[in-house]
Protein backbone atom coordinates (compact mmCIF):
# COMPACT_ATOMS: atom_id res chain seq x y z
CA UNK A 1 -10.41 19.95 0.23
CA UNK A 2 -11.09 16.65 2.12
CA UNK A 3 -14.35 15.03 1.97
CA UNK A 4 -14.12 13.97 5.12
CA UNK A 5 -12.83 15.08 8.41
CA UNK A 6 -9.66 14.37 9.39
CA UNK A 7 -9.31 14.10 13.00
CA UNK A 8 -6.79 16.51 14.39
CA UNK A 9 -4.95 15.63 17.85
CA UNK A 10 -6.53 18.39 19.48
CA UNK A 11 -10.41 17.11 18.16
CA UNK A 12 -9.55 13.22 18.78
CA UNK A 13 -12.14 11.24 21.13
CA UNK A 14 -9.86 9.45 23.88
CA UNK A 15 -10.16 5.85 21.40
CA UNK A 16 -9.02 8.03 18.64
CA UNK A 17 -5.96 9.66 20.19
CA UNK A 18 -5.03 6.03 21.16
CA UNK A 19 -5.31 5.11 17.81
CA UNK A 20 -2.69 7.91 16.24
CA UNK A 21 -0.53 7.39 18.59
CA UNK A 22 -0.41 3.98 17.63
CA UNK A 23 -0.02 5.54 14.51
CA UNK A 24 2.83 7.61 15.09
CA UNK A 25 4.71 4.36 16.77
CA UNK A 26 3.75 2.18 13.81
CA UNK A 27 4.83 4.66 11.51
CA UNK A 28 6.70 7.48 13.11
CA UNK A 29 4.15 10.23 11.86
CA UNK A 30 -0.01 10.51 11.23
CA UNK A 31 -0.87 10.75 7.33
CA UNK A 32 -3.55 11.90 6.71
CA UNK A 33 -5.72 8.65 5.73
CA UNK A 34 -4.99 7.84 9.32
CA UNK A 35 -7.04 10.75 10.64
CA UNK A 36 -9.51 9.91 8.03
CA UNK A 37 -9.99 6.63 9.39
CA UNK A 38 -9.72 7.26 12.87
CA UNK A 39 -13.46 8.63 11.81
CA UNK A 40 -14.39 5.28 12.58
CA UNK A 41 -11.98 4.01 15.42
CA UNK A 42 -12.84 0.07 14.15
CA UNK A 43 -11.99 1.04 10.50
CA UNK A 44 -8.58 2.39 11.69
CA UNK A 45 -7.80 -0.16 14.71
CA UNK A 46 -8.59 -3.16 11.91
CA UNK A 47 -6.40 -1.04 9.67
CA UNK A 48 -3.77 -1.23 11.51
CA UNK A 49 -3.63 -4.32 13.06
CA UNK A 50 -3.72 -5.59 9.38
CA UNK A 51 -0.93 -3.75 8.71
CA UNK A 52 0.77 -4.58 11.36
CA UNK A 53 0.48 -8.57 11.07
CA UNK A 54 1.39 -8.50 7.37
CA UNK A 55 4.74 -6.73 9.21
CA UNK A 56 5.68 -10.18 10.30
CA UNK A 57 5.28 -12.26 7.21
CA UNK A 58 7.92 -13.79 4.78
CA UNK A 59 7.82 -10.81 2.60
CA UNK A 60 10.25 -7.93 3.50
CA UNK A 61 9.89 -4.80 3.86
CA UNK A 62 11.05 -3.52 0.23
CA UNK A 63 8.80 -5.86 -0.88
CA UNK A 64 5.99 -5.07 1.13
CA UNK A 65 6.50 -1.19 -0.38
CA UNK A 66 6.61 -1.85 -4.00
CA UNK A 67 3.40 -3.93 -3.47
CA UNK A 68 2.04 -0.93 -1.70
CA UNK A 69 3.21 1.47 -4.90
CA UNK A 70 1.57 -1.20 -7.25
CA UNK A 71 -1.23 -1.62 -5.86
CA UNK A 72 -1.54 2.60 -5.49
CA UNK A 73 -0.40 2.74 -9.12
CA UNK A 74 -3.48 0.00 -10.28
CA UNK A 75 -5.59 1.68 -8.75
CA UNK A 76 -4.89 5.32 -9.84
CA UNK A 77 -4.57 6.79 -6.04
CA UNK A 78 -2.56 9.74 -6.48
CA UNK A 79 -2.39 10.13 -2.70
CA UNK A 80 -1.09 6.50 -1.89
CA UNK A 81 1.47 6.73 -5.12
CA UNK A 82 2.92 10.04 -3.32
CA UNK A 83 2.97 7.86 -0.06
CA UNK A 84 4.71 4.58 -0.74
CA UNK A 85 7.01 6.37 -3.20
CA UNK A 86 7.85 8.70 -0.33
CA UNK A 87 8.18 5.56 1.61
CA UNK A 88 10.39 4.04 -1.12
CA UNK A 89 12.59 5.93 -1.57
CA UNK A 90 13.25 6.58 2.05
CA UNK A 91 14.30 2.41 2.00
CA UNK A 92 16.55 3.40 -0.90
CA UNK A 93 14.79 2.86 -4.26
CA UNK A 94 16.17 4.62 -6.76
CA UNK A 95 13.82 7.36 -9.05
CA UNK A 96 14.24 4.21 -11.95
CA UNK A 97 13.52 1.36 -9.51
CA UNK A 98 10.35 2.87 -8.47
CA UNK A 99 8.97 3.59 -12.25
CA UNK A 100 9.18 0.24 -12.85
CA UNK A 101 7.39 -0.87 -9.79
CA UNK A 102 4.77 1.47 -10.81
CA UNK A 103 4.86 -0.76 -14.41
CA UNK A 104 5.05 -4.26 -12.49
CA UNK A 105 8.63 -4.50 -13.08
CA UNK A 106 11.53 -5.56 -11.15
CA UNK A 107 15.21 -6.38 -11.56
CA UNK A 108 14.96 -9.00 -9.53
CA UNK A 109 12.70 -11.84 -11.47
CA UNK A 110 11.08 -13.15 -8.33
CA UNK A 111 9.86 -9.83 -7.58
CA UNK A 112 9.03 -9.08 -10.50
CA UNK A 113 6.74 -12.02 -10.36
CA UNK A 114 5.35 -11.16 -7.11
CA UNK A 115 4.09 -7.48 -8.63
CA UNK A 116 2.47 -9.04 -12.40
CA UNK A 117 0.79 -11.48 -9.74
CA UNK A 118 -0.30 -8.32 -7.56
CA UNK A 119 -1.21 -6.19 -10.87
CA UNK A 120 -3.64 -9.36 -12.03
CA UNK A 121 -5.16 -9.76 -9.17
CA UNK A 122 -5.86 -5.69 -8.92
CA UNK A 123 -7.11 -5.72 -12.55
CA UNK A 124 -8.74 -9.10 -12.59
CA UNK A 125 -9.99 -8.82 -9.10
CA UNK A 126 -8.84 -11.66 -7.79
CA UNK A 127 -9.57 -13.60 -10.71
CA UNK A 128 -6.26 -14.84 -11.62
CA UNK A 129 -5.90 -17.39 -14.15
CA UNK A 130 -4.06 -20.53 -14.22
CA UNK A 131 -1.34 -19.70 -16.18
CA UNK A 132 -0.35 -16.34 -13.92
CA UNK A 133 -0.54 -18.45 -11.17
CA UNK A 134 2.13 -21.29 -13.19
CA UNK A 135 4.35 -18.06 -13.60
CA UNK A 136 4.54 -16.98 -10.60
CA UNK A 137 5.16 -20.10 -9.26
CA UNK A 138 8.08 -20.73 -11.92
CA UNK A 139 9.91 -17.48 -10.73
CA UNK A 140 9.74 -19.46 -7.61
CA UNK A 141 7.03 -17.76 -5.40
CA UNK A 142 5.63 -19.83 -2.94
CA UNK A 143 2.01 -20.24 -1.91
CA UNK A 144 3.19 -18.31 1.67
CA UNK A 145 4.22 -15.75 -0.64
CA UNK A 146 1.11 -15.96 -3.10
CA UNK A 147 -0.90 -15.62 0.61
CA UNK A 148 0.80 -12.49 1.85
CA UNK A 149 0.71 -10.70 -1.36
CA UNK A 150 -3.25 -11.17 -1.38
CA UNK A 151 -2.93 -9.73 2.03
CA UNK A 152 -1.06 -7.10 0.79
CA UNK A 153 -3.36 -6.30 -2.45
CA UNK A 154 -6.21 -6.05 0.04
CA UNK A 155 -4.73 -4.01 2.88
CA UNK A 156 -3.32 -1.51 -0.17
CA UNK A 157 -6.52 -1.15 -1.74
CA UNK A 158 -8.93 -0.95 1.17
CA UNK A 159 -6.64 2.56 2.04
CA UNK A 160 -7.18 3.16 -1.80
CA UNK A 161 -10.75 3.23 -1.23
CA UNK A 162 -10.70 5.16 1.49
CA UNK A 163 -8.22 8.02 -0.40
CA UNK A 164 -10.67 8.32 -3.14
CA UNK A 165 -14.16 8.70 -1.42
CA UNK A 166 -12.47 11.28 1.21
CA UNK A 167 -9.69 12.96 -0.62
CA UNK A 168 -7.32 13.66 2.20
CA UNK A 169 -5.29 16.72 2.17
CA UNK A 170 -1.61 15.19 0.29
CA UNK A 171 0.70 15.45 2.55
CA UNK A 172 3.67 13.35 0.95
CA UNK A 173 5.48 14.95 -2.10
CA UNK A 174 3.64 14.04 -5.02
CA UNK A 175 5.10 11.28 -6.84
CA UNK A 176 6.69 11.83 -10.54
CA UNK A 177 4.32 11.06 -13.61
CA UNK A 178 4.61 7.39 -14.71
CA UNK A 179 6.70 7.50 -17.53
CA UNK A 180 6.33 4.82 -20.30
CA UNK A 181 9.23 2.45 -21.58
């Protein structure tokens, strides 16, 4: 049972029915966060247009999800774990590819470094030491790069935040359990 409302279309203010429709363009659907949010039409409008910048950075959009599952994963939102692994595998991650997103991992070593510099700056907050910031730089991320996923670690956790004080109704399939390697 949520904790707080979610807006439905039919219960919207005018601002708010703007707003998830913007939603539904952005996205193609409203989660539920959304019509949490949308509680507040600045929370969701800065929301958004976050989002939406972050769209146009040097990260793509595979990388921009496994960020998002990270980030979810870190910080133990069962809501926004069911969402971006929804999300990934709908951009064609495979069951295995997302477990080890969910560990930091990656095939690819430059992605890989991108998500052990996301998971230290989740479990460090923001207090990333030297030598994570040499490795990451060795794998050959750049400080654009080291920008956006800050960006990214903020945007994902702010809707963390918001999933754990209001507990919106899941409506993703809920993600499989973490298994361990």
């Amino acid at each position: 049972m949520p904790r707080i409302t979610q807006v439905t279309d039919e219960t919207a203010t005018p601002r708010a029915a703007e707003l998830l429709a913007d939603t539904r363009r952005q996205l193609g659907r409203t989660p539920n966060l959304y019509r949490t949010l949308v509680n507040s039409p600045a929370a969701l409008r800065g929301y958004l247009d976050f989002r939406e910048a972050l769209t146009a950075g040097v990260l793509q959009p595979a990388t921009r999800e496994k960020l998002a599952l990270l980030v979810a994963q870190r910080n133990n939102c069962d809501y926004c774990i069911a969402a971006h692994n929804a999300r990934g595998k709908a951009l064609g991650l495979t069951a295995e590819e997302l477990q080890r997103v969910r560990r930091a991992d990656d095939a690819d070593p430059h992605t890989a470094a991108l998500l052990t510099l996301a998971a230290h700056l989740v479990d460090r907050r923001g207090a990333v030491d030297d030598a994570d910031l040499q490795a990451a730089r060795a794998a050959g991320v750049t400080d654009e790069q080291i920008a956006e996923t800050v960006a990214h670690v903020a945007l994902n956790t702010y809707s963390n935040m918001v999933n754990h004080l209001a507990e919106p109704d899941l409506d993703f399939p809920a993600a499989e359990p973490l298994t361990r390697e």
